[in-house]
C-alpha atoms as a PDB file:
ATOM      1  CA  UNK A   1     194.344  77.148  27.135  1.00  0.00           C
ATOM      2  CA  UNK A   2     193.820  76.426  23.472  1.00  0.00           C
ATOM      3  CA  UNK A   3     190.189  77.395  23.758  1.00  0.00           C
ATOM      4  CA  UNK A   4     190.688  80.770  24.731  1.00  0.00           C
ATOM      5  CA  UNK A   5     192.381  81.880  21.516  1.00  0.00           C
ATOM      6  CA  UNK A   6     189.385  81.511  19.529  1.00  0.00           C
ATOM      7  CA  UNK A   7     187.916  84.642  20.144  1.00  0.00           C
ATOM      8  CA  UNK A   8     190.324  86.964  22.248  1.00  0.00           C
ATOM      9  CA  UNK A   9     189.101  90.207  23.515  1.00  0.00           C
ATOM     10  CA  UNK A  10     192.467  92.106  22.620  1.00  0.00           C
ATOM     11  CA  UNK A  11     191.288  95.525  24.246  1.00  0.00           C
ATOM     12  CA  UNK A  12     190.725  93.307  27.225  1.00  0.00           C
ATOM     13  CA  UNK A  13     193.912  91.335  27.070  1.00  0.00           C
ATOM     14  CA  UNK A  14     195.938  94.872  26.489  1.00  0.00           C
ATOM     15  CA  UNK A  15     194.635  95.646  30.232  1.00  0.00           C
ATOM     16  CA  UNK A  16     195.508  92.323  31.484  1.00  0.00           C
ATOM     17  CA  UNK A  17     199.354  92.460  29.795  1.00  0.00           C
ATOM     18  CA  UNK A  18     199.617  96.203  31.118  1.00  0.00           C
ATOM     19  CA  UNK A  19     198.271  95.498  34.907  1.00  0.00           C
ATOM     20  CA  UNK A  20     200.892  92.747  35.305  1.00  0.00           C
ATOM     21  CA  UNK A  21     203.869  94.740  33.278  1.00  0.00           C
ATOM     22  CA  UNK A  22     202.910  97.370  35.673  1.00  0.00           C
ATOM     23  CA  UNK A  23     201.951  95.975  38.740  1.00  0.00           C
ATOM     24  CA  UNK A  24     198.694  97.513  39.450  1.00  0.00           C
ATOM     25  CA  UNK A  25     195.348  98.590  38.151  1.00  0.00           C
ATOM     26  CA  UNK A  26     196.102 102.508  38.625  1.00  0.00           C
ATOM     27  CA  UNK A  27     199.440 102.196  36.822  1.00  0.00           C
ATOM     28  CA  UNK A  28     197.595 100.363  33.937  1.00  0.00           C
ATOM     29  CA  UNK A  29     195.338 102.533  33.723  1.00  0.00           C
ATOM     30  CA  UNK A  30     198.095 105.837  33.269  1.00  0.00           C
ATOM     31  CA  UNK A  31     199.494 103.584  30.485  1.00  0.00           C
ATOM     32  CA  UNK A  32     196.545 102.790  28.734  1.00  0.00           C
ATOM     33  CA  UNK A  33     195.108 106.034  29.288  1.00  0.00           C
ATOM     34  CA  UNK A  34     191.808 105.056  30.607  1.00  0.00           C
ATOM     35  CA  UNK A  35     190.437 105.350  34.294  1.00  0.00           C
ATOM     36  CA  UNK A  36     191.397 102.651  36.488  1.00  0.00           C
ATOM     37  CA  UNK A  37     187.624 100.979  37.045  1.00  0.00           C
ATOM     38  CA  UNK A  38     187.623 100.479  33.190  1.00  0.00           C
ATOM     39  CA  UNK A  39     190.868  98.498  33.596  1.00  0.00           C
ATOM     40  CA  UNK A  40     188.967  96.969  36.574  1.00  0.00           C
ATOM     41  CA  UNK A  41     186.218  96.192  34.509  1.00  0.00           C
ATOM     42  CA  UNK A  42     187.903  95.006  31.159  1.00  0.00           C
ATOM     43  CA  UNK A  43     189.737  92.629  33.671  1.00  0.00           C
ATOM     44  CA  UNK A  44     187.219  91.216  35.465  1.00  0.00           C
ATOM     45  CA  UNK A  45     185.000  90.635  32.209  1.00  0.00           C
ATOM     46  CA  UNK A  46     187.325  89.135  30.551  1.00  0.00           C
ATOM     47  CA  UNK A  47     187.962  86.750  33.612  1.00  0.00           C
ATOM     48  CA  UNK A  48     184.188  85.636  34.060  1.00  0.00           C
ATOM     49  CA  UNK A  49     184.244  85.178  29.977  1.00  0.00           C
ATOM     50  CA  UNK A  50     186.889  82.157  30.602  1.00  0.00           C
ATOM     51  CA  UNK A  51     185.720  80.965  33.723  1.00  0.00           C
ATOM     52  CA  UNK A  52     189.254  81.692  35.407  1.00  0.00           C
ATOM     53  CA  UNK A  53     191.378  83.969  37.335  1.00  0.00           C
ATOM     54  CA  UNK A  54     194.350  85.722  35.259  1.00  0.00           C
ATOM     55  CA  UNK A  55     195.615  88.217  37.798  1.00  0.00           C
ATOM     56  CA  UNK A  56     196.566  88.003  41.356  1.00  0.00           C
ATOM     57  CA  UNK A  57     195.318  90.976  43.128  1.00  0.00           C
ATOM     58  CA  UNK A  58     198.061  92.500  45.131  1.00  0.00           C
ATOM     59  CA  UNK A  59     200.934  94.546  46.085  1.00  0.00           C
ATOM     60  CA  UNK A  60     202.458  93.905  43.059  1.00  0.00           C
ATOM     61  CA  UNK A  61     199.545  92.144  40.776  1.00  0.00           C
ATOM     62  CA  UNK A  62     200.900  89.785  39.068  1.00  0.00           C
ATOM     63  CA  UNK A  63     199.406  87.223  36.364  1.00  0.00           C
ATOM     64  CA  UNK A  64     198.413  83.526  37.209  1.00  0.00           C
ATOM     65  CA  UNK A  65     199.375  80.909  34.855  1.00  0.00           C
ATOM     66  CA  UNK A  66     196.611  81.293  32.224  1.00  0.00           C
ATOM     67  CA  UNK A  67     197.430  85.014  32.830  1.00  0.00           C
ATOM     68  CA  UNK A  68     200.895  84.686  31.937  1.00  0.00           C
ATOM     69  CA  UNK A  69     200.176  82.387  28.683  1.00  0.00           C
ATOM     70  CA  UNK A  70     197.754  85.167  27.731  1.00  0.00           C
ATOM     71  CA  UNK A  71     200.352  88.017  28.477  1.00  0.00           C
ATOM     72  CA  UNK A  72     202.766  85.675  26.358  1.00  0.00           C
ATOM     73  CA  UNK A  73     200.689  85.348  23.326  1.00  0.00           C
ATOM     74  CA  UNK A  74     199.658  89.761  23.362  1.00  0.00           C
ATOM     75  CA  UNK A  75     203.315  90.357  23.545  1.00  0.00           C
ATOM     76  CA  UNK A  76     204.040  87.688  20.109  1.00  0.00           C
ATOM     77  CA  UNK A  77     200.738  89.663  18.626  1.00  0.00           C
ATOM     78  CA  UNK A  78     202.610  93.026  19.030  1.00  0.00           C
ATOM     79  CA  UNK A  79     205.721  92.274  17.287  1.00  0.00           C
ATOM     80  CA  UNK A  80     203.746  90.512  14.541  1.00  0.00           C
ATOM     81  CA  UNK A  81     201.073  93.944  14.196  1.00  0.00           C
ATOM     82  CA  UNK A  82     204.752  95.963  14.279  1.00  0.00           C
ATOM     83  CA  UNK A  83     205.399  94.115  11.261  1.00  0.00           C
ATOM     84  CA  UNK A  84     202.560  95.435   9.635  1.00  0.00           C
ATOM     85  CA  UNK A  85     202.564  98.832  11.147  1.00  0.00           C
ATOM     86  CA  UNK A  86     198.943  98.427  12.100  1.00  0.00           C
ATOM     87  CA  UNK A  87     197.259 100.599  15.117  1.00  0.00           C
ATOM     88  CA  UNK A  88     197.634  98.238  17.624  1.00  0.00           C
ATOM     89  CA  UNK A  89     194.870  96.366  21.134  1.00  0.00           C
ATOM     90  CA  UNK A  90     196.428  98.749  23.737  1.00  0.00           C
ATOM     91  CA  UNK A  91     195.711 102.257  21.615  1.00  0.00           C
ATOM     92  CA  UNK A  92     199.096 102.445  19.468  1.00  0.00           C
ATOM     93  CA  UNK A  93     201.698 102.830  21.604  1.00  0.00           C
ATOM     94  CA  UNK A  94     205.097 101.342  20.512  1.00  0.00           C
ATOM     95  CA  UNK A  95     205.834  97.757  21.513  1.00  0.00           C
ATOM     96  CA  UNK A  96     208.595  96.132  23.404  1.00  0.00           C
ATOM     97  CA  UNK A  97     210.919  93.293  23.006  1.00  0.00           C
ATOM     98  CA  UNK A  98     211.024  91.498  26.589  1.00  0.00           C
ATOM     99  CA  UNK A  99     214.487  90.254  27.337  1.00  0.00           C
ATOM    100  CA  UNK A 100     216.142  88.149  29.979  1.00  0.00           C
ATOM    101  CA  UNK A 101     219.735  89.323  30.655  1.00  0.00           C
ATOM    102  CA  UNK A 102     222.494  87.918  33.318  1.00  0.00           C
ATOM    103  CA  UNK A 103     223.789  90.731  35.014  1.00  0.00           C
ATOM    104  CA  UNK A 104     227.273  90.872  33.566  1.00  0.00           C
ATOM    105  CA  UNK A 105     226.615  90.620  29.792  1.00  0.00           C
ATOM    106  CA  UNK A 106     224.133  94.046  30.802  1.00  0.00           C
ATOM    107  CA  UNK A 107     227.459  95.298  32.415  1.00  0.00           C
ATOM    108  CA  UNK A 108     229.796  94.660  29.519  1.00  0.00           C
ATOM    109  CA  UNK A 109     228.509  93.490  25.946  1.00  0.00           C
ATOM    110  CA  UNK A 110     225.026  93.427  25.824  1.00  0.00           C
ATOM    111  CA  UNK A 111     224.209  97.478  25.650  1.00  0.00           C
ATOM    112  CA  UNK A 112     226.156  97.708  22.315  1.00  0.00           C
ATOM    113  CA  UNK A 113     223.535  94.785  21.029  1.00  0.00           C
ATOM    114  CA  UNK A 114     220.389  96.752  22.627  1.00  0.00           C
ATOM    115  CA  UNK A 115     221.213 100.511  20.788  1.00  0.00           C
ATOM    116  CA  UNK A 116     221.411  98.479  17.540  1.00  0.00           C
ATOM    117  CA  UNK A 117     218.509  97.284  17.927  1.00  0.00           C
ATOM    118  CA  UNK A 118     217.065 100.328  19.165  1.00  0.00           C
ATOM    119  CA  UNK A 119     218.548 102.740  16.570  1.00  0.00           C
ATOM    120  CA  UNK A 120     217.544 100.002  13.738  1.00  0.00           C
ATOM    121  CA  UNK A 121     213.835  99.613  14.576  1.00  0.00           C
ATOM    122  CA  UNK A 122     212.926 102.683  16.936  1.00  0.00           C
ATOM    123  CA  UNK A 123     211.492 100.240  18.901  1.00  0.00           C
ATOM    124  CA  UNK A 124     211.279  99.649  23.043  1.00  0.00           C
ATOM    125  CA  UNK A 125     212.935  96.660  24.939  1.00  0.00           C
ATOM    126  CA  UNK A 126     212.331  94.901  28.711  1.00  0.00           C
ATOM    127  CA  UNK A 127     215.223  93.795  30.166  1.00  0.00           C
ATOM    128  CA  UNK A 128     215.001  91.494  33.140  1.00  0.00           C
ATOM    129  CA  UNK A 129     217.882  90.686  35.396  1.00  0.00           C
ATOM    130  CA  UNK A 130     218.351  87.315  35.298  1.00  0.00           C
ATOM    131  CA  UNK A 131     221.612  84.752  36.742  1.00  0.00           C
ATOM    132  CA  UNK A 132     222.597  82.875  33.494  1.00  0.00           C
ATOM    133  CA  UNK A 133     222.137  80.041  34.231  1.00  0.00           C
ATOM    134  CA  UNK A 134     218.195  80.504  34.919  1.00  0.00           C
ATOM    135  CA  UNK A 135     217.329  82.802  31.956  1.00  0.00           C
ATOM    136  CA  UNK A 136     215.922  80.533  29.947  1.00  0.00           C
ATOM    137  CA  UNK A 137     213.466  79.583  32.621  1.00  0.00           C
ATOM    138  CA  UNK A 138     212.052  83.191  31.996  1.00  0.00           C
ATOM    139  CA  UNK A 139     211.617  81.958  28.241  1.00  0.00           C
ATOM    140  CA  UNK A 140     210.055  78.516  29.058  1.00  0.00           C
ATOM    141  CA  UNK A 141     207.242  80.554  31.273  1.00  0.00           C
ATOM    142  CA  UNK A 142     206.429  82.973  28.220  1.00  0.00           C
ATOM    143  CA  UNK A 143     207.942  85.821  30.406  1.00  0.00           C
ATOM    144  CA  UNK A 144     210.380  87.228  27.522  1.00  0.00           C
ATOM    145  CA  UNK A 145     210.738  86.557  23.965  1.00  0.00           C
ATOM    146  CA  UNK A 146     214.124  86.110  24.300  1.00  0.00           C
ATOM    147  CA  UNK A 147     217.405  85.225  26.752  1.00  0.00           C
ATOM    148  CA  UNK A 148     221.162  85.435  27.122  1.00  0.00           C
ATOM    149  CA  UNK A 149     221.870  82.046  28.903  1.00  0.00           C
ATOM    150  CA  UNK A 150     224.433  79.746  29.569  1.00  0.00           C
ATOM    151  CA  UNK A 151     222.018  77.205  28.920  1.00  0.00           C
ATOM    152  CA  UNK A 152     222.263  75.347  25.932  1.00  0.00           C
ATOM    153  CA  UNK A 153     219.480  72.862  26.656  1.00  0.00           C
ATOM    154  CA  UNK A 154     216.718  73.579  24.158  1.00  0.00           C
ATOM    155  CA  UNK A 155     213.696  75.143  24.390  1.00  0.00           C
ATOM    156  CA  UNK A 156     210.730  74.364  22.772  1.00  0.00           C
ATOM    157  CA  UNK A 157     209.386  76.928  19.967  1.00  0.00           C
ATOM    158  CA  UNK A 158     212.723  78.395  20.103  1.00  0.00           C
ATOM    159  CA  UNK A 159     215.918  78.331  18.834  1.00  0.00           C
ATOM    160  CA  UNK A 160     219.893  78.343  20.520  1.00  0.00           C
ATOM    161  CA  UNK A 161     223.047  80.277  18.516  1.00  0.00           C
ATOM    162  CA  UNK A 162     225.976  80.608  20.134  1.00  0.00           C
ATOM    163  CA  UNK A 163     227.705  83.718  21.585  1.00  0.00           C
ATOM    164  CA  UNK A 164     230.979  82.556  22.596  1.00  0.00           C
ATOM    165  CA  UNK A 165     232.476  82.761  26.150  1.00  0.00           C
ATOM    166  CA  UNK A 166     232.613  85.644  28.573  1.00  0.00           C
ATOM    167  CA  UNK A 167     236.263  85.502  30.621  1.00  0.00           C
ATOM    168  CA  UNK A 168     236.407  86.135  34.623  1.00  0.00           C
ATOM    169  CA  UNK A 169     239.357  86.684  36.482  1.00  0.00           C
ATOM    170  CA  UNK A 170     239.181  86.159  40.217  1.00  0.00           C
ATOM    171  CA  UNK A 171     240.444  89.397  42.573  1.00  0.00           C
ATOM    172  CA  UNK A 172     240.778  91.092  44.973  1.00  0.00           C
ATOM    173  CA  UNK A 173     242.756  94.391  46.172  1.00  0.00           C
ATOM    174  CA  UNK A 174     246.473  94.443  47.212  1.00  0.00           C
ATOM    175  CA  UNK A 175     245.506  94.899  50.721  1.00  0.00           C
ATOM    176  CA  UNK A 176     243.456  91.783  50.603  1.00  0.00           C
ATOM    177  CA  UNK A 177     245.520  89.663  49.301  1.00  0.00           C
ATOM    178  CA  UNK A 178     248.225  90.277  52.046  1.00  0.00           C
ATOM    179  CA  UNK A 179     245.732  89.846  54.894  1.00  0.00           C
ATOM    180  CA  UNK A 180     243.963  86.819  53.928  1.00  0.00           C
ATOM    181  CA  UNK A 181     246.196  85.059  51.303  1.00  0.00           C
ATOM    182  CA  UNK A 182     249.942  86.401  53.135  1.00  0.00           C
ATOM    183  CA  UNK A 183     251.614  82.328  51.773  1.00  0.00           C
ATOM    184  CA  UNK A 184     249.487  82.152  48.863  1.00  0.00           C
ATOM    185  CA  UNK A 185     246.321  81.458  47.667  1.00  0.00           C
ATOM    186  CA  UNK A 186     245.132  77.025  48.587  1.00  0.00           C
ATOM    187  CA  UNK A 187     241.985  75.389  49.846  1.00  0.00           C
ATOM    188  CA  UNK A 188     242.404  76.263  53.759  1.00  0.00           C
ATOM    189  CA  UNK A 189     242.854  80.301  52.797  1.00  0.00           C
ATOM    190  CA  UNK A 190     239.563  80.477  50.435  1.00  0.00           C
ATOM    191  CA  UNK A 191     237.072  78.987  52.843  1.00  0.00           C
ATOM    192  CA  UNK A 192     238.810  81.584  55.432  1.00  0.00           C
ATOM    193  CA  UNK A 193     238.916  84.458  53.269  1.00  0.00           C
ATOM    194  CA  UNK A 194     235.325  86.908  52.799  1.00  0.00           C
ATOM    195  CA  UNK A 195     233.853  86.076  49.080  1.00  0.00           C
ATOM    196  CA  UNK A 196     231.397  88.243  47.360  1.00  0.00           C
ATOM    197  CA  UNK A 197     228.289  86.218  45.413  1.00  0.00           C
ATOM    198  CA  UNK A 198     225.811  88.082  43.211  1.00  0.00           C
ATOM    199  CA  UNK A 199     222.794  86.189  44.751  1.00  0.00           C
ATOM    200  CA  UNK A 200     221.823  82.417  46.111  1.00  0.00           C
ATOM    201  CA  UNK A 201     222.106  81.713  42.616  1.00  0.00           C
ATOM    202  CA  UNK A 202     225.460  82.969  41.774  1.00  0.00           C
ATOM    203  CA  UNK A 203     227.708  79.741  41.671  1.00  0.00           C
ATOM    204  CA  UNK A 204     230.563  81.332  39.833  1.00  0.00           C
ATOM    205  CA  UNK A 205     233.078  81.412  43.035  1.00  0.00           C
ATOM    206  CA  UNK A 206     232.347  78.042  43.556  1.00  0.00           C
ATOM    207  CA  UNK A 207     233.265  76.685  40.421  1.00  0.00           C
ATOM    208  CA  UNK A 208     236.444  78.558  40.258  1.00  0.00           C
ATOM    209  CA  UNK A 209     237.648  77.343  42.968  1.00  0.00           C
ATOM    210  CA  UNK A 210     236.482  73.863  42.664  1.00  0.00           C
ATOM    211  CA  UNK A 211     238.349  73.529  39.205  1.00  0.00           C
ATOM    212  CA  UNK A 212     241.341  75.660  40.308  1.00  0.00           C
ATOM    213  CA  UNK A 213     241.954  74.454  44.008  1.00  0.00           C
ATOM    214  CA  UNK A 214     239.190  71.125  44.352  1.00  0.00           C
ATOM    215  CA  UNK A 215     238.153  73.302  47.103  1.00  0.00           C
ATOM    216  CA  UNK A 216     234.481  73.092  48.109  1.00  0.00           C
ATOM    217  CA  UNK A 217     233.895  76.833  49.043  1.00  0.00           C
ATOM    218  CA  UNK A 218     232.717  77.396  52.273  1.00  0.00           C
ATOM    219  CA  UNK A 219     233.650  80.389  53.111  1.00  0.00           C
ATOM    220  CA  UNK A 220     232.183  83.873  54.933  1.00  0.00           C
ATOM    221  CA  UNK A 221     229.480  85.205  51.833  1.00  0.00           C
ATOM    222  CA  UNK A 222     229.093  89.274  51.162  1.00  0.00           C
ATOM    223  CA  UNK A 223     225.961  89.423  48.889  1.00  0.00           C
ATOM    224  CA  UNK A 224     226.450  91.671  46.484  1.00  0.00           C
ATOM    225  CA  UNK A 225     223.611  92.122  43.712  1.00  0.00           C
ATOM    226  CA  UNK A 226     225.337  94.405  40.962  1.00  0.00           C
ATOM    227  CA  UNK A 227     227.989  93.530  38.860  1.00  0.00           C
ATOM    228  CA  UNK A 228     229.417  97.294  39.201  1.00  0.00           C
ATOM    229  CA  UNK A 229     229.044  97.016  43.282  1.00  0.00           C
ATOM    230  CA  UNK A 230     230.907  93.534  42.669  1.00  0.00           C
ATOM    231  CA  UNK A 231     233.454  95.558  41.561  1.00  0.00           C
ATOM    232  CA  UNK A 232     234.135  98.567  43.255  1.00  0.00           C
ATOM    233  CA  UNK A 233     234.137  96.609  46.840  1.00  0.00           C
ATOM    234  CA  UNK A 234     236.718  94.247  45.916  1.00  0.00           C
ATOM    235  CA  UNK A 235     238.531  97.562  44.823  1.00  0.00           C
ATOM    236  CA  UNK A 236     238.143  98.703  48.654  1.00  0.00           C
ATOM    237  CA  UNK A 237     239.147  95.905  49.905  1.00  0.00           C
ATOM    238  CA  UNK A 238     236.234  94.145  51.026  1.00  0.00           C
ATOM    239  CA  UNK A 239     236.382  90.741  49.697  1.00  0.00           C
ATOM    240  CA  UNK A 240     237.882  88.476  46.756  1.00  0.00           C
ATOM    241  CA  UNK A 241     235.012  87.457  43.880  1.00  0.00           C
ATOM    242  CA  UNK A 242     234.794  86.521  39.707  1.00  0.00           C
ATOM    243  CA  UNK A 243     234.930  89.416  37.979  1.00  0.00           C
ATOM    244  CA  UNK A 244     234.603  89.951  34.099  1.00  0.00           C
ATOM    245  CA  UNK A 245     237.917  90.420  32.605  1.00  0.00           C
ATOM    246  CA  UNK A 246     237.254  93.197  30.584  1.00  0.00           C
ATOM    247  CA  UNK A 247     235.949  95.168  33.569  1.00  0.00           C
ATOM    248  CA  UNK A 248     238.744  93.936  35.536  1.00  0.00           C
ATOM    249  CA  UNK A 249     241.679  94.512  33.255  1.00  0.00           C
ATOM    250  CA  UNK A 250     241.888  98.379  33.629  1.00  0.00           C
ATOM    251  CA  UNK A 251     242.066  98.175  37.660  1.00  0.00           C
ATOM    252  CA  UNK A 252     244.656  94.928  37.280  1.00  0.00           C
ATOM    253  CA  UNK A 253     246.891  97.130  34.875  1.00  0.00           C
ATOM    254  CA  UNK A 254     246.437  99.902  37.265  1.00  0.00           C
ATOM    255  CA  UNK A 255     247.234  97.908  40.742  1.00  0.00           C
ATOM    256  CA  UNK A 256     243.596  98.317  42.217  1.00  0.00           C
ATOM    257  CA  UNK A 257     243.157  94.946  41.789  1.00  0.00           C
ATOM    258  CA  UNK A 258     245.212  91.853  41.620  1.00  0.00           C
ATOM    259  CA  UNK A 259     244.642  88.183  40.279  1.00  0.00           C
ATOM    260  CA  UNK A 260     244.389  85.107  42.556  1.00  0.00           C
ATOM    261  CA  UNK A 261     245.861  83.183  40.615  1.00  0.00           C
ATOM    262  CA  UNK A 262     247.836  85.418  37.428  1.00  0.00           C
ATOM    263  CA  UNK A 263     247.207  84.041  34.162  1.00  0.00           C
ATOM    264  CA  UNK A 264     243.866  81.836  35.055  1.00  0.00           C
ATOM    265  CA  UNK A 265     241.417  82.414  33.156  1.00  0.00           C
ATOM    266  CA  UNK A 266     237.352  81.189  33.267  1.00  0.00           C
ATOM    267  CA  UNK A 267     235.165  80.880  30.974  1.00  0.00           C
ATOM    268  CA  UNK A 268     231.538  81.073  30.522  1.00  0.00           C
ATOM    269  CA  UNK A 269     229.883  80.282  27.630  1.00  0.00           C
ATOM    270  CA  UNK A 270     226.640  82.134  26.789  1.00  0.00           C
ATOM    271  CA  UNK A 271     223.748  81.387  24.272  1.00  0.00           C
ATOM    272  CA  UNK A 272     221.152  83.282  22.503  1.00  0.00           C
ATOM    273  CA  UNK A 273     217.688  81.400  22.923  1.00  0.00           C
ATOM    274  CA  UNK A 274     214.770  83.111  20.773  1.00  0.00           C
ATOM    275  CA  UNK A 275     211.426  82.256  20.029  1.00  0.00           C
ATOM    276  CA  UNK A 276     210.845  81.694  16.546  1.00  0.00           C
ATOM    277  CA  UNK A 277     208.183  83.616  16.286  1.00  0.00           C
ATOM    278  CA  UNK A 278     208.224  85.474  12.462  1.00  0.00           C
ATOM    279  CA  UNK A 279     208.734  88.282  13.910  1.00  0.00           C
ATOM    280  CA  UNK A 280     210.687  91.232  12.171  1.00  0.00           C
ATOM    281  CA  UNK A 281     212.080  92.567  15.572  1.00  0.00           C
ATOM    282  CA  UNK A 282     213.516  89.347  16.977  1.00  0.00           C
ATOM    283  CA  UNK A 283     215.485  88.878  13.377  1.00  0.00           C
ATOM    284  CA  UNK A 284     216.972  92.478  13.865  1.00  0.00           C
ATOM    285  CA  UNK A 285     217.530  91.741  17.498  1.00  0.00           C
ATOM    286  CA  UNK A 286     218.910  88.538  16.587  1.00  0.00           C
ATOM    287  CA  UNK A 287     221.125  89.649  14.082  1.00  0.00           C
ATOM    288  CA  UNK A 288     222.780  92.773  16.720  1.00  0.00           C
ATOM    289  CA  UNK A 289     223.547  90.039  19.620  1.00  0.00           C
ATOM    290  CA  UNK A 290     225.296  88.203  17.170  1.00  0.00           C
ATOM    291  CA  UNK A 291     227.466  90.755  15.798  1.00  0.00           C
ATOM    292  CA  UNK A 292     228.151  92.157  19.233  1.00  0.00           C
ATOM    293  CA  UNK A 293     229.118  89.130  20.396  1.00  0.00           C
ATOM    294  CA  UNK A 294     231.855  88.596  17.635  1.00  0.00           C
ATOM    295  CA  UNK A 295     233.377  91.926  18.612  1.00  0.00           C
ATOM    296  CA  UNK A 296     233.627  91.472  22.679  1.00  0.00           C
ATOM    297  CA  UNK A 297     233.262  87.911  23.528  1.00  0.00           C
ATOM    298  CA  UNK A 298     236.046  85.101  22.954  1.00  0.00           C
ATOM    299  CA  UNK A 299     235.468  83.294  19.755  1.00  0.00           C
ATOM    300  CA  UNK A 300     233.114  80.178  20.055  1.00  0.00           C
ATOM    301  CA  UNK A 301     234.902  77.361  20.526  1.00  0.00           C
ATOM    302  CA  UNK A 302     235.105  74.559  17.495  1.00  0.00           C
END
């Protein structure tokens, strides 16, 4: 790939970046306000000029690996050009920050850290949904600039700060707990009792009840993708699961929801990885996680 950055066609690579953001040629086009066979054509051009593919055509498009390198580099040019408040490839529109983001930081901490940001530098961010444990994968593949992760494992061209922990609480509703845990809560009960997971990735439950119970969980799986669905259905009744404390507290205090196991407590501890790019807008970005953080997540531990 180090070949192709000699002379980059940046008009060209804006249409490449926007066709996979967006997912197809006509969508591009609405965004970079040209007609679609231009987009077709700046595409294609460019791809003959390098002697390789860089999108998939499809239902989405999306980039191949010398796509997504290329895609990666544009978005580290944009921040750099929003530095110097030049015109910018794609015809001037504002630039984003792209983001990876487990699900319950987006429901809890991790807003407050994004309007900072937002308010501070006017400009756009792309958040993708990510388990926490996998974010950083999105970083190591040039996807986003930048990850909440409960990775600490480094990443090259990047650098790791530490958030602190975000607290779960296992529950369930009153109701639930009398059917399914009527003697109390032990290994034979939880691989009996229904258990909500976010996705195939989700190994929160798991863990919980491995270090609470040295149960291996095995039990009947609701899959529940949203950490706000998460919480509502174990409100109706519908199975025990992890839920962040801070989202939980309110319903405990209210007796919509009651603790497995009162008092216990775990913890997950979450990372900010970020490229190092010189970038003005990663600093700023940066600098709003980390004061977030101190104000809603348990202090880091020393």
């Amino acid at each position: 790939m180090k070949q192709y950055f000699i002379m980059l066609d940046y008009p060209s690579l804006a249409a490449i970046s926007a066709v996979v953001r967006e997912g197809s040629f006509e969508k591009a086009a609405a965004l970079l306000k040209i007609t679609p066979s231009a987009v077709s054509q700046r595409v294609r051009g460019f791809e003959e000029r390098l002697g390789v593919a860089l999108v998939i055509r499809g239902q989405p498009c999306i980039a191949t690996e010398q796509g997504r390198e290329l895609c990666a580099h544009f978005d580290k040019v944009r921040l750099l050009e929003a530095d110097l408040t030049v015109i910018s490839a794609s015809g001037g529109s504002r630039p984003s920050l792209s983001i990876a983001v487990n699900a319950d930081s987006l429901a809890t901490w991790f807003p407050h850290a994004v309007a900072d940001f937002a308010r501070t530098t006017g400009m756009l961010v792309e958040l993708t949904l990510e388990d926490e444990g996998h974010t950083a994968d999105r970083l190591r593949t040039g996807e986003v600039l930048a990850v909440v992760t409960s990775d600490p494992e480094p990443v090259a061209g990047c650098r790791t700060i530490a958030l602190g922990p975000l607290s779960y609480v296992a529950c369930a509703s009153p109701d639930f707990v009398n059917r399914y845990f009527p003697t109390g809560v032990d290994r034979h009960s939880l691989n009996t009792a229904p258990v909500m997971r976010f996705n195939r990735k989700d190994q929160l439950q798991g863990r919980w009840a491995k270090a609470t119970f040295e149960a291996d969980l095995n039990a009947p799986t609701h899959w529940i993708p949203s950490t706000q669905g998460f919480l509502d259905l174990a409100c109706a009744g519908l199975a025990w699961g992890l839920q962040p404390k801070t989202l939980a507290k309110p319903h405990i205090n209210a007796g919509t929801l009651v603790e497995l196991v009162p008092g216990d407590t775990m913890d997950v501890p979450l990372f900010w990885t970020v490229s190092r790019l010189h970038a003005q807008a990663l600093q700023v970005m940066t600098d709003a996680v980390k004061n977030v953080a101190r104000q809603h997540l348990q202090p880091v531990p020393m």
